[in-house]
PDB file of N, CA and C in Angstrom:
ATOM      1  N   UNK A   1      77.647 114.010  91.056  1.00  0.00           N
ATOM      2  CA  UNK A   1      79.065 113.941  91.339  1.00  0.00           C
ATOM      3  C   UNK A   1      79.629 112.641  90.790  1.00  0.00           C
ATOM      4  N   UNK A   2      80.802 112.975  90.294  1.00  0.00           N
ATOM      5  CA  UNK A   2      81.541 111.419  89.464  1.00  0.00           C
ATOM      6  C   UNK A   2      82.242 111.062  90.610  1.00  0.00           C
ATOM      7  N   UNK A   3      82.415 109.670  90.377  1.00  0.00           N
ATOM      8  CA  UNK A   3      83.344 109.078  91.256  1.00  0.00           C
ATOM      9  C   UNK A   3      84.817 108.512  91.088  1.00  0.00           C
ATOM     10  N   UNK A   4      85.861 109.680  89.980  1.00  0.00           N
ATOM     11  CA  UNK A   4      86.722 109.397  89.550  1.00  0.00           C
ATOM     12  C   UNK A   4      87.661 109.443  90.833  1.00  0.00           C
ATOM     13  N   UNK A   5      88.909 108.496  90.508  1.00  0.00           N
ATOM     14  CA  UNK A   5      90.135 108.211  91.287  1.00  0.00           C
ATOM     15  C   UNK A   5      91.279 109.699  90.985  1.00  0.00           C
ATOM     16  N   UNK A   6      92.001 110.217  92.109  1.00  0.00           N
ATOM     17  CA  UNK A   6      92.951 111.352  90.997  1.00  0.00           C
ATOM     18  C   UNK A   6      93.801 111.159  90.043  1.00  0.00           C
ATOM     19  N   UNK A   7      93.997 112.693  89.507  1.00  0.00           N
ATOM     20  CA  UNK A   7      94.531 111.969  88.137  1.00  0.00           C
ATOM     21  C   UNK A   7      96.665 111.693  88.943  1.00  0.00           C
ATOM     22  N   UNK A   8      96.996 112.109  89.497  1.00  0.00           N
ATOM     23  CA  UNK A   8      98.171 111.091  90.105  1.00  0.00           C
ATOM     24  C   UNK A   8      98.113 110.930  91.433  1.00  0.00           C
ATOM     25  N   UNK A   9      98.932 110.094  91.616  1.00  0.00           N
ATOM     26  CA  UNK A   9      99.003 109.291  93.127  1.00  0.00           C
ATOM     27  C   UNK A   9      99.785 108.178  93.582  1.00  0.00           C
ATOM     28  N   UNK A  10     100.368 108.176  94.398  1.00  0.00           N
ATOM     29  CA  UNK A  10     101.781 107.649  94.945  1.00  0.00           C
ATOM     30  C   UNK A  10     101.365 106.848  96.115  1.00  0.00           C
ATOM     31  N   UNK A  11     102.004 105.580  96.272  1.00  0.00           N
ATOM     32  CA  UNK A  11     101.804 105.083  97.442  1.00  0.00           C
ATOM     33  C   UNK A  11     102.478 105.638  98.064  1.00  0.00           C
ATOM     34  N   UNK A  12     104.011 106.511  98.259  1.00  0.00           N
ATOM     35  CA  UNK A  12     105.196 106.489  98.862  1.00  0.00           C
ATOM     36  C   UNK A  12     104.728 107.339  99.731  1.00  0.00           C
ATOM     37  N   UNK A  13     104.449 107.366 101.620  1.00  0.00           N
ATOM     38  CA  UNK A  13     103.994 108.214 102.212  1.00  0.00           C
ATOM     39  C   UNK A  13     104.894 109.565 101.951  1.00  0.00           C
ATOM     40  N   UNK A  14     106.056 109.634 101.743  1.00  0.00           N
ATOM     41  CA  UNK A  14     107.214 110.399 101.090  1.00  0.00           C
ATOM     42  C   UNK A  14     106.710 111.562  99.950  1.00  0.00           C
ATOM     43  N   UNK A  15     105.876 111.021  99.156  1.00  0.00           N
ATOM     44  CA  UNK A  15     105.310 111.920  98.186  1.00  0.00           C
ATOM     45  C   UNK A  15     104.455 112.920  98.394  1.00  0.00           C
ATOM     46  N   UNK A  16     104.737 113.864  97.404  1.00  0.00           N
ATOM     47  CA  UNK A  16     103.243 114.792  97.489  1.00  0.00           C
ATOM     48  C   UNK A  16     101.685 114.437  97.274  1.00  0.00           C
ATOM     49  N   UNK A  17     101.898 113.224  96.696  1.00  0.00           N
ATOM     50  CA  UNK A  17     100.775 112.790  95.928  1.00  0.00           C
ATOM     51  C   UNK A  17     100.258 111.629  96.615  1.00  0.00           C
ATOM     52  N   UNK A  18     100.617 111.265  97.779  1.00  0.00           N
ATOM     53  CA  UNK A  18     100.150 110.209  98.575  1.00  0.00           C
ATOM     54  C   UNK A  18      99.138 110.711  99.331  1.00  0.00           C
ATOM     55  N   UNK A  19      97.823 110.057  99.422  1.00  0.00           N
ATOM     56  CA  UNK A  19      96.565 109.802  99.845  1.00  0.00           C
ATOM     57  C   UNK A  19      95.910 108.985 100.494  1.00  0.00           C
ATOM     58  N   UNK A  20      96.147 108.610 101.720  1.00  0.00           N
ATOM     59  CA  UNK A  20      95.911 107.560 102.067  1.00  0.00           C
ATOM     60  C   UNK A  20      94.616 106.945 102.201  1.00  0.00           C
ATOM     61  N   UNK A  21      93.369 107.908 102.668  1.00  0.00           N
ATOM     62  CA  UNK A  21      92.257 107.998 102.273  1.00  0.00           C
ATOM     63  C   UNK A  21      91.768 107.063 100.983  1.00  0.00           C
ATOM     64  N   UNK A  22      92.297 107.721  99.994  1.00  0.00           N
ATOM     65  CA  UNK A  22      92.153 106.864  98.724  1.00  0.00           C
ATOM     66  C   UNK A  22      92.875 105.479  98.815  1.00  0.00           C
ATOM     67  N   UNK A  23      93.941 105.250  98.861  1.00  0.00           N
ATOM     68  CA  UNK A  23      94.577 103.967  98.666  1.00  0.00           C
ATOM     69  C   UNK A  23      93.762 103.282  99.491  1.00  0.00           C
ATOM     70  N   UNK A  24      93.117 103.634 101.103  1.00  0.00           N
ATOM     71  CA  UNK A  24      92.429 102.872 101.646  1.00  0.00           C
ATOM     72  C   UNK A  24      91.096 102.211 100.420  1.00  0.00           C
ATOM     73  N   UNK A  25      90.191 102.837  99.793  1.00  0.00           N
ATOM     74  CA  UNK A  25      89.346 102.226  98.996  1.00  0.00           C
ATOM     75  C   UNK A  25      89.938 101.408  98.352  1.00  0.00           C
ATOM     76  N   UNK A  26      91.242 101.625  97.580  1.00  0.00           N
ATOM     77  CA  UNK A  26      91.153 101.044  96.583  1.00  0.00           C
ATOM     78  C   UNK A  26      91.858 101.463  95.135  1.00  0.00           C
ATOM     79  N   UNK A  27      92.766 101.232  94.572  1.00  0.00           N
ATOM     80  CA  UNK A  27      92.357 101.966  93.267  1.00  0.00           C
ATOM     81  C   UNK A  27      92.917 100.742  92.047  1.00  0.00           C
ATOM     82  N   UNK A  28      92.436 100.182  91.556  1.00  0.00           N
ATOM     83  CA  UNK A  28      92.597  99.683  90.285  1.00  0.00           C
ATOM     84  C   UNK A  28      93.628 100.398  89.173  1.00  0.00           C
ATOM     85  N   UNK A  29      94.435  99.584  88.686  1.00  0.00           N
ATOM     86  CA  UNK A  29      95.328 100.381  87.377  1.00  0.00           C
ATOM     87  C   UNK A  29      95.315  99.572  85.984  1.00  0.00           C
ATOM     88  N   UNK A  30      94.312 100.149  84.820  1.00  0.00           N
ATOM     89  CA  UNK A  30      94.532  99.258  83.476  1.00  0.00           C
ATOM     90  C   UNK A  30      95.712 100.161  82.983  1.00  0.00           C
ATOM     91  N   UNK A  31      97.238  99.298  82.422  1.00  0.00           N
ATOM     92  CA  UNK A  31      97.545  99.879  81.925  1.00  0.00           C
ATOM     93  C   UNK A  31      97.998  99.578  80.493  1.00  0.00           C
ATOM     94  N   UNK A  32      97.828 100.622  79.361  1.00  0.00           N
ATOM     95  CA  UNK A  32      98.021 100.017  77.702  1.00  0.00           C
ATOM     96  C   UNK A  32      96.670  98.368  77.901  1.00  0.00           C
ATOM     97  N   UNK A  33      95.698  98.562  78.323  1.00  0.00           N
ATOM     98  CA  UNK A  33      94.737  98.036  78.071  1.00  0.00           C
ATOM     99  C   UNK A  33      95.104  96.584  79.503  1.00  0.00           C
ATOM    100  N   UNK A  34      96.188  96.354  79.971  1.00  0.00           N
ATOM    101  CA  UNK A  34      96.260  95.248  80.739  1.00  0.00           C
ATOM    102  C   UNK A  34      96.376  95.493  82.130  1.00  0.00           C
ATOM    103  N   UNK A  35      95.870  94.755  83.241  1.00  0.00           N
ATOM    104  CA  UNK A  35      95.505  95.247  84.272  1.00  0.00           C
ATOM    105  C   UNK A  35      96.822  95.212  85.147  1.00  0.00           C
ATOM    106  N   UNK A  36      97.347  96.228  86.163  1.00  0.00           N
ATOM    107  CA  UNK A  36      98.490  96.272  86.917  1.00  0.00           C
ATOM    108  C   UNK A  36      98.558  96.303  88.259  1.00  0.00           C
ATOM    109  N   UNK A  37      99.081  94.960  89.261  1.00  0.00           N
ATOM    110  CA  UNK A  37      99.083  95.154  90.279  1.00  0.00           C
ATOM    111  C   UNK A  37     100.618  95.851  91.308  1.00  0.00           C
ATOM    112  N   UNK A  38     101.419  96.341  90.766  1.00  0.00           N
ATOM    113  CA  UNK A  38     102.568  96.601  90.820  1.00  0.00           C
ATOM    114  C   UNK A  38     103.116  97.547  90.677  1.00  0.00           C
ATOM    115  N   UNK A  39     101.874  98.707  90.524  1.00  0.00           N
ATOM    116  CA  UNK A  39     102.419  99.873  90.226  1.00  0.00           C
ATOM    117  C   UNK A  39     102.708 100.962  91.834  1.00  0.00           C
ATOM    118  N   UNK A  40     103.519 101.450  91.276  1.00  0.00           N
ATOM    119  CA  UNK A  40     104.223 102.712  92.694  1.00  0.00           C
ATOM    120  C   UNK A  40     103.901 103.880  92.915  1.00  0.00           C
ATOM    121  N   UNK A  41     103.548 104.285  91.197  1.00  0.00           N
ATOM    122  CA  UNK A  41     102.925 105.686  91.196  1.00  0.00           C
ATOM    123  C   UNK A  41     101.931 105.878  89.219  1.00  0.00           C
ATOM    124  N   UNK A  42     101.525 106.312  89.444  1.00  0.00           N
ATOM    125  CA  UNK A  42     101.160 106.702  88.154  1.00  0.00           C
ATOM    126  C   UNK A  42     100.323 108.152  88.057  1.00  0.00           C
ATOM    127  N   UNK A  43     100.309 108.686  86.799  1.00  0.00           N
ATOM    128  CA  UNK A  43      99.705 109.872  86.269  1.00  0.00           C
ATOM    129  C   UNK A  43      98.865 109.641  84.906  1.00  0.00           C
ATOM    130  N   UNK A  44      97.541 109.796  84.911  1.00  0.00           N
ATOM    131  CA  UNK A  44      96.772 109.576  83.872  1.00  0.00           C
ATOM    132  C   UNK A  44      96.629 110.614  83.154  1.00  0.00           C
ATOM    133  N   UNK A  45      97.135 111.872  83.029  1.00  0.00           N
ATOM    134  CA  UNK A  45      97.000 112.990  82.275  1.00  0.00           C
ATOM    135  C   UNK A  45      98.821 113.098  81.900  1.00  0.00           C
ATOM    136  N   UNK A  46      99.461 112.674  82.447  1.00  0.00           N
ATOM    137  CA  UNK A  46     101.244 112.388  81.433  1.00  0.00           C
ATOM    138  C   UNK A  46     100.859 110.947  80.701  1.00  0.00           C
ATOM    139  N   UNK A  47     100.425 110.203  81.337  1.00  0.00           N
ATOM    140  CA  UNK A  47     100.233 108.814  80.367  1.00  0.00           C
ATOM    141  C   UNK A  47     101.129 108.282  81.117  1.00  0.00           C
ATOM    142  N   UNK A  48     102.138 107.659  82.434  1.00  0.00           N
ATOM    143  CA  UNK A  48     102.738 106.951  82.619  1.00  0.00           C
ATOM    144  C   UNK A  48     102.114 106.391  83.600  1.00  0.00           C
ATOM    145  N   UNK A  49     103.192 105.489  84.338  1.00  0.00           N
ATOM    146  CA  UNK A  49     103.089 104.842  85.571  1.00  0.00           C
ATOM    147  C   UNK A  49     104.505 104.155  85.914  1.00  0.00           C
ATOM    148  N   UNK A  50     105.029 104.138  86.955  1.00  0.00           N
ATOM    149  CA  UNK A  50     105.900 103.848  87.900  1.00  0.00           C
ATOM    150  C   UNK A  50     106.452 102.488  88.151  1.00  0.00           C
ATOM    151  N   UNK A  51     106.862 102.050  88.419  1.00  0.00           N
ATOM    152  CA  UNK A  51     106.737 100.380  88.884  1.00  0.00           C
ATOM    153  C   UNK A  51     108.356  99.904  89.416  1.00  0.00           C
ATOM    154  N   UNK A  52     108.245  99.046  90.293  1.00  0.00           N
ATOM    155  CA  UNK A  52     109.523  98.768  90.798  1.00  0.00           C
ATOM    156  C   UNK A  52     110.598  97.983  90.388  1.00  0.00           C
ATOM    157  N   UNK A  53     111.642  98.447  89.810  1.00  0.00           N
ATOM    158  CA  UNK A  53     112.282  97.370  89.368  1.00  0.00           C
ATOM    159  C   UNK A  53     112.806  96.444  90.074  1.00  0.00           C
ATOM    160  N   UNK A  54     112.379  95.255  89.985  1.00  0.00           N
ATOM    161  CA  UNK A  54     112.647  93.145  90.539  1.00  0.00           C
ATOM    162  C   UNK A  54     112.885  93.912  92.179  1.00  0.00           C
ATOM    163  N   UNK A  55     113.905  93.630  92.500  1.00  0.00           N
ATOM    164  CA  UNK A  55     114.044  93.600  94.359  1.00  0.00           C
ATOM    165  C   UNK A  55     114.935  94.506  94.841  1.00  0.00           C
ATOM    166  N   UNK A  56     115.957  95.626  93.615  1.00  0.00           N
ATOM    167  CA  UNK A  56     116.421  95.991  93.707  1.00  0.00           C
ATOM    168  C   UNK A  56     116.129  97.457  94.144  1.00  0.00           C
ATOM    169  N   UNK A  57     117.238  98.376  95.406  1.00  0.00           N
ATOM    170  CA  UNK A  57     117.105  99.204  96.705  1.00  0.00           C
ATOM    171  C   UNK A  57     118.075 100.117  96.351  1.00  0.00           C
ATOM    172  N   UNK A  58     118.183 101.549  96.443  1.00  0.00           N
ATOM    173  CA  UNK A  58     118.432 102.501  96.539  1.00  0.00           C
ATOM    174  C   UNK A  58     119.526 102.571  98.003  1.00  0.00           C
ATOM    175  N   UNK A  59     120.540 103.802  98.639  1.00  0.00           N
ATOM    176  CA  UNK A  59     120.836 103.299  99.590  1.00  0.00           C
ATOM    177  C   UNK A  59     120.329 103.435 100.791  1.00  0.00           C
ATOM    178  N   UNK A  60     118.810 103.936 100.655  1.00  0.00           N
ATOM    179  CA  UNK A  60     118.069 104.150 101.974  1.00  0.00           C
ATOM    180  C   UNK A  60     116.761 103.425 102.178  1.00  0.00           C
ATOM    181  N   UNK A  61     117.149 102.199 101.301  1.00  0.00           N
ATOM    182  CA  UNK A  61     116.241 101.175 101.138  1.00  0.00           C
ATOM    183  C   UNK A  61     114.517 100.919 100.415  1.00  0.00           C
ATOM    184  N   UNK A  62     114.741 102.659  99.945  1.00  0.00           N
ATOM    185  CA  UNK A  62     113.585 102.350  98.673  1.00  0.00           C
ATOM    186  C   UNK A  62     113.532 101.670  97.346  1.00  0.00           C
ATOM    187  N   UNK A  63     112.496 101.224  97.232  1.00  0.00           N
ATOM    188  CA  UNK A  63     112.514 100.350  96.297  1.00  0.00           C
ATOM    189  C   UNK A  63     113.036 101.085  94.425  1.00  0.00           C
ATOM    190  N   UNK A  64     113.798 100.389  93.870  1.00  0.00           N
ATOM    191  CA  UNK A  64     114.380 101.448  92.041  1.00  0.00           C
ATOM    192  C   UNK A  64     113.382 100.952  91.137  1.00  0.00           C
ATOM    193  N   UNK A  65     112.012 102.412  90.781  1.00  0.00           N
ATOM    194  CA  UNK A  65     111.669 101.847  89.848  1.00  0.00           C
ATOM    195  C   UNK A  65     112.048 102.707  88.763  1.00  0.00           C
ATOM    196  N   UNK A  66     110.821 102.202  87.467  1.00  0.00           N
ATOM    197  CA  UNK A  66     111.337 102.597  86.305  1.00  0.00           C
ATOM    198  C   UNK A  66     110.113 102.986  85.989  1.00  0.00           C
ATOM    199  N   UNK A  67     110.047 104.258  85.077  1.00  0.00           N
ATOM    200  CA  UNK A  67     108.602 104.959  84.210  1.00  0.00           C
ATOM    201  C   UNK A  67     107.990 104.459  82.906  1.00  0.00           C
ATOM    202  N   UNK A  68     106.980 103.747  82.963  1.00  0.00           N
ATOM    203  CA  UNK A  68     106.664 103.347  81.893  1.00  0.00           C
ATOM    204  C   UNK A  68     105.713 104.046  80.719  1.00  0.00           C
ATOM    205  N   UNK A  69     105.631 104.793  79.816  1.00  0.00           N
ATOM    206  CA  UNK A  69     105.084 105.709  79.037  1.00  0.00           C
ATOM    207  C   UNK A  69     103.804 104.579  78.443  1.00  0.00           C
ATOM    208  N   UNK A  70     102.414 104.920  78.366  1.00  0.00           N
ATOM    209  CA  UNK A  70     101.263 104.338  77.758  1.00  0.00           C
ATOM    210  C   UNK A  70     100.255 105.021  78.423  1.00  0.00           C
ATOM    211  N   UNK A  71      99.043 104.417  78.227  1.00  0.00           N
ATOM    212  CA  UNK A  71      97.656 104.673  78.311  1.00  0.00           C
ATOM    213  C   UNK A  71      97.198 104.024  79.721  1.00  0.00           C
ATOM    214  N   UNK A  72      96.845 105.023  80.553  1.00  0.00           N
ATOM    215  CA  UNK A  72      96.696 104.608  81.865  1.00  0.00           C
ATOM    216  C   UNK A  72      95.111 105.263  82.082  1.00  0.00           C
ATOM    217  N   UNK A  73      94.484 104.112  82.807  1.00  0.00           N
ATOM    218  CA  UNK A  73      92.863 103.920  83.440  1.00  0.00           C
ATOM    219  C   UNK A  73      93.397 103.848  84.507  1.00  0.00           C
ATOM    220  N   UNK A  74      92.687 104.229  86.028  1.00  0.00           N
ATOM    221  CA  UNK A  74      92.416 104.385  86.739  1.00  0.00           C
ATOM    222  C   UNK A  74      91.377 103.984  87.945  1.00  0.00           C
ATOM    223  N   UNK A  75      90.965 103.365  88.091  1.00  0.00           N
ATOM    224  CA  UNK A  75      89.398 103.272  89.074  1.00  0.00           C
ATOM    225  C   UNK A  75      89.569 102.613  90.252  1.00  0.00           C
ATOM    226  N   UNK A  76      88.395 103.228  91.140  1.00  0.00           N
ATOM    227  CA  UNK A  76      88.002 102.587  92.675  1.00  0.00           C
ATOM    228  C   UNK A  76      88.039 101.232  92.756  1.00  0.00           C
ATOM    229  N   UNK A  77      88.385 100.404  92.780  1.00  0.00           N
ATOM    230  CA  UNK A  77      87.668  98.964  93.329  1.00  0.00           C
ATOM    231  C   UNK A  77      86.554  98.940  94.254  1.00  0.00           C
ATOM    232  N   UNK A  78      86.219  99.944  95.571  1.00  0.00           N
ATOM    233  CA  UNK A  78      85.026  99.546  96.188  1.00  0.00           C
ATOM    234  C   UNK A  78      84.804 101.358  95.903  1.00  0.00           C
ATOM    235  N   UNK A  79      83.212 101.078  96.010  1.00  0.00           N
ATOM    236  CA  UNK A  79      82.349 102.243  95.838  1.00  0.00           C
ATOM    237  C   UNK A  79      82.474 103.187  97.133  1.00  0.00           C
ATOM    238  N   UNK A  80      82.302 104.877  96.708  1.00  0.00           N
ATOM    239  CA  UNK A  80      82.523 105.314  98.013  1.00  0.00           C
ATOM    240  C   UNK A  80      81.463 105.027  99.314  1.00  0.00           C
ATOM    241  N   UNK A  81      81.993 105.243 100.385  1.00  0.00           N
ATOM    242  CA  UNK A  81      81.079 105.502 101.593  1.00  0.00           C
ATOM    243  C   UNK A  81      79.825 106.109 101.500  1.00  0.00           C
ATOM    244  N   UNK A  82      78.563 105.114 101.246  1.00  0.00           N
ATOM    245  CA  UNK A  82      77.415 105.811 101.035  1.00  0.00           C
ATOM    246  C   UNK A  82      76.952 106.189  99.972  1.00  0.00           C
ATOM    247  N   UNK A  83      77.703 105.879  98.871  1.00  0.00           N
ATOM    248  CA  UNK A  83      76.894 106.443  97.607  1.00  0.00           C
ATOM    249  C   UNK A  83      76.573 105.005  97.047  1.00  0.00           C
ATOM    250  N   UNK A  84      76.713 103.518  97.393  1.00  0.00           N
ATOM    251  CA  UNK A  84      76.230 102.644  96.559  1.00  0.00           C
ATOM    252  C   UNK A  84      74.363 102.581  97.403  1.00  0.00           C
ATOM    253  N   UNK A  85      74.508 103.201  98.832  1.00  0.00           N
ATOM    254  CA  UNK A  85      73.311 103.115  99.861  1.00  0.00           C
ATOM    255  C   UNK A  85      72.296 103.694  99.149  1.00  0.00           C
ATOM    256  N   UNK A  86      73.066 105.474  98.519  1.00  0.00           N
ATOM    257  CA  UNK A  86      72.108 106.358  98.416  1.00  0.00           C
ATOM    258  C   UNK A  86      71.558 105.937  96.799  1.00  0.00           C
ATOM    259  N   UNK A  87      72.594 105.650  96.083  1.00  0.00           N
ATOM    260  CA  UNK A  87      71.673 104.914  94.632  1.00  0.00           C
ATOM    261  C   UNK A  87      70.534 103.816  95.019  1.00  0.00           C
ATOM    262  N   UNK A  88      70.749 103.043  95.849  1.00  0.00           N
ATOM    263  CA  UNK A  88      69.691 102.370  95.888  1.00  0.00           C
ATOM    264  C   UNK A  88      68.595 102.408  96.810  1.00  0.00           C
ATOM    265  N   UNK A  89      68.658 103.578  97.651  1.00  0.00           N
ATOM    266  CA  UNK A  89      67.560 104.270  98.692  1.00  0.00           C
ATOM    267  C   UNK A  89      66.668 105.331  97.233  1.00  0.00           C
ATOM    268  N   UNK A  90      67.354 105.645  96.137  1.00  0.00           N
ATOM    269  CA  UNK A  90      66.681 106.587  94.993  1.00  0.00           C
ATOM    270  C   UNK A  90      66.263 105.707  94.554  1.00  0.00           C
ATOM    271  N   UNK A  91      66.507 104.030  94.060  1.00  0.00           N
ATOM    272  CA  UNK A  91      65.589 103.652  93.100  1.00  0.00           C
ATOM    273  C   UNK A  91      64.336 102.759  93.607  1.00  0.00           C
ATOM    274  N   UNK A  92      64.884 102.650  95.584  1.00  0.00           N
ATOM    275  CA  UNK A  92      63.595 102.098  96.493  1.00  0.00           C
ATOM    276  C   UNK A  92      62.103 102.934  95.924  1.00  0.00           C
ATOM    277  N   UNK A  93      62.698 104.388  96.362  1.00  0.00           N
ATOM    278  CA  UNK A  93      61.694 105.694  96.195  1.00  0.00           C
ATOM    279  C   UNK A  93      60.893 105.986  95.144  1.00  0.00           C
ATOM    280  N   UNK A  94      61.702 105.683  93.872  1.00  0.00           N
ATOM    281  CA  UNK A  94      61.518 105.909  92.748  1.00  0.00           C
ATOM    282  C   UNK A  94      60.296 104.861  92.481  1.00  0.00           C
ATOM    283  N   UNK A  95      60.531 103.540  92.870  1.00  0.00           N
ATOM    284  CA  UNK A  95      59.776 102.068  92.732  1.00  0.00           C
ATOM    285  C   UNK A  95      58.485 102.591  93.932  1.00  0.00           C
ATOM    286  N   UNK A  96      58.837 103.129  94.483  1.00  0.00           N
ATOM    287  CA  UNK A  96      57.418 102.830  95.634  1.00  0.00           C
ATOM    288  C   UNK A  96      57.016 104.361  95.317  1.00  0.00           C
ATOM    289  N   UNK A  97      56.927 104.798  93.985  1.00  0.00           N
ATOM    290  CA  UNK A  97      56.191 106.619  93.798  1.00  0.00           C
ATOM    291  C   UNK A  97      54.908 106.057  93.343  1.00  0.00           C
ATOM    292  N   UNK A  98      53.721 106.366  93.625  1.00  0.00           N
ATOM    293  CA  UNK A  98      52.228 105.884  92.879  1.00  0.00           C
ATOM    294  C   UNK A  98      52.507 106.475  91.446  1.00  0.00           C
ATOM    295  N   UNK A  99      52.084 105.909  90.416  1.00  0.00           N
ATOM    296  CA  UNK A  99      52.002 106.184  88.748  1.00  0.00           C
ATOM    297  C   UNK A  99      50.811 107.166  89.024  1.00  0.00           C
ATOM    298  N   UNK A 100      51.319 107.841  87.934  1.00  0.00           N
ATOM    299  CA  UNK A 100      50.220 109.177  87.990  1.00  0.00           C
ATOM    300  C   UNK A 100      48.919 108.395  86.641  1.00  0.00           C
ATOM    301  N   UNK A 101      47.560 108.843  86.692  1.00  0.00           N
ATOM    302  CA  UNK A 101      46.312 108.548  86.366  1.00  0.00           C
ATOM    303  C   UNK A 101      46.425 109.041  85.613  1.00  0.00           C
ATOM    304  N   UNK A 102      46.488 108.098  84.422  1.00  0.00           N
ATOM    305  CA  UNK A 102      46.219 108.634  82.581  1.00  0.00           C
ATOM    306  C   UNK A 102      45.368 109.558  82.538  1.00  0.00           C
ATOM    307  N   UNK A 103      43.584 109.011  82.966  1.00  0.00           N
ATOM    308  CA  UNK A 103      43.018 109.902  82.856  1.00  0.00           C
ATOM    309  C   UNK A 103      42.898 110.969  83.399  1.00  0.00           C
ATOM    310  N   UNK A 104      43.847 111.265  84.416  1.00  0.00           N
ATOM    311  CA  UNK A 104      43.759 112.604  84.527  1.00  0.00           C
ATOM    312  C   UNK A 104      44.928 113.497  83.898  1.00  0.00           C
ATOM    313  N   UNK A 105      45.933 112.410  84.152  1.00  0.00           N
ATOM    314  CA  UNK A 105      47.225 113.649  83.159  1.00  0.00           C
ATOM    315  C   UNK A 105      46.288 113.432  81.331  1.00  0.00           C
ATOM    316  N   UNK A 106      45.259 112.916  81.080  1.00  0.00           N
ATOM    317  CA  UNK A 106      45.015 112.779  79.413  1.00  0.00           C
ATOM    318  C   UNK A 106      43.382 113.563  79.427  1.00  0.00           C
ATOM    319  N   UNK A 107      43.598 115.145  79.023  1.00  0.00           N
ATOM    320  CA  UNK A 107      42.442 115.512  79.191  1.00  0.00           C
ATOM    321  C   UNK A 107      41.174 115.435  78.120  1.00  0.00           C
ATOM    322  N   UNK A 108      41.658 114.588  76.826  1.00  0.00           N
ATOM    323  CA  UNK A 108      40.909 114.276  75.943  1.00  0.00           C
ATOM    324  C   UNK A 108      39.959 113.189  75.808  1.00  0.00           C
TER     325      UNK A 108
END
């Protein structure tokens, strides 16, 4: 199983696309190659992302942003619940398997 972020997602509890689940982990935004802490919403399969314009409010006090068109990455900042445990409970196992006997896997 991959551990991709979705491909959109909204902080705005307002949205369809708000997740709170997720935002709790985490999610990182590169966008057009530079990293973004400011974003509101974005979609990695349209290519945009969201962002608020300066301090300025709508008249029900949401924040006015603006859509920015580029190349948008995506990712977790912290690993999910249990899967950084279970990678390294596989490579405990893996490290403590006895090596199998040449001479017997070598019947020549």
């Amino acid at each position: 199983m991959t551990d991709t972020p979705p491909d959109r997602l909204s902080i705005n509890p307002n949205s369809p696309y708000f997740d709170q689940p997720t935002l709790e982990r985490g999610i990182g935004i590169r966008f057009k190659g530079a990293e973004r802490t400011d974003v509101e919403e974005y979609s990695m399969s349209e290519g945009w992302i969201r962002v608020a314009l300066g301090k300025k409010v709508d008249r029900k006090g949401n924040p006015l942003t603006i859509k920015l068109t580029g190349e948008v990455e995506a990712y977790f900042q912290t690993p999910a619940p249990g899967g950084e445990e279970e990678a390294t409970e596989a490579a405990a196992a893996e490290a403590d398997a006895p090596e199998p006997d040449a001479k017997l896997a070598d019947p020549a």
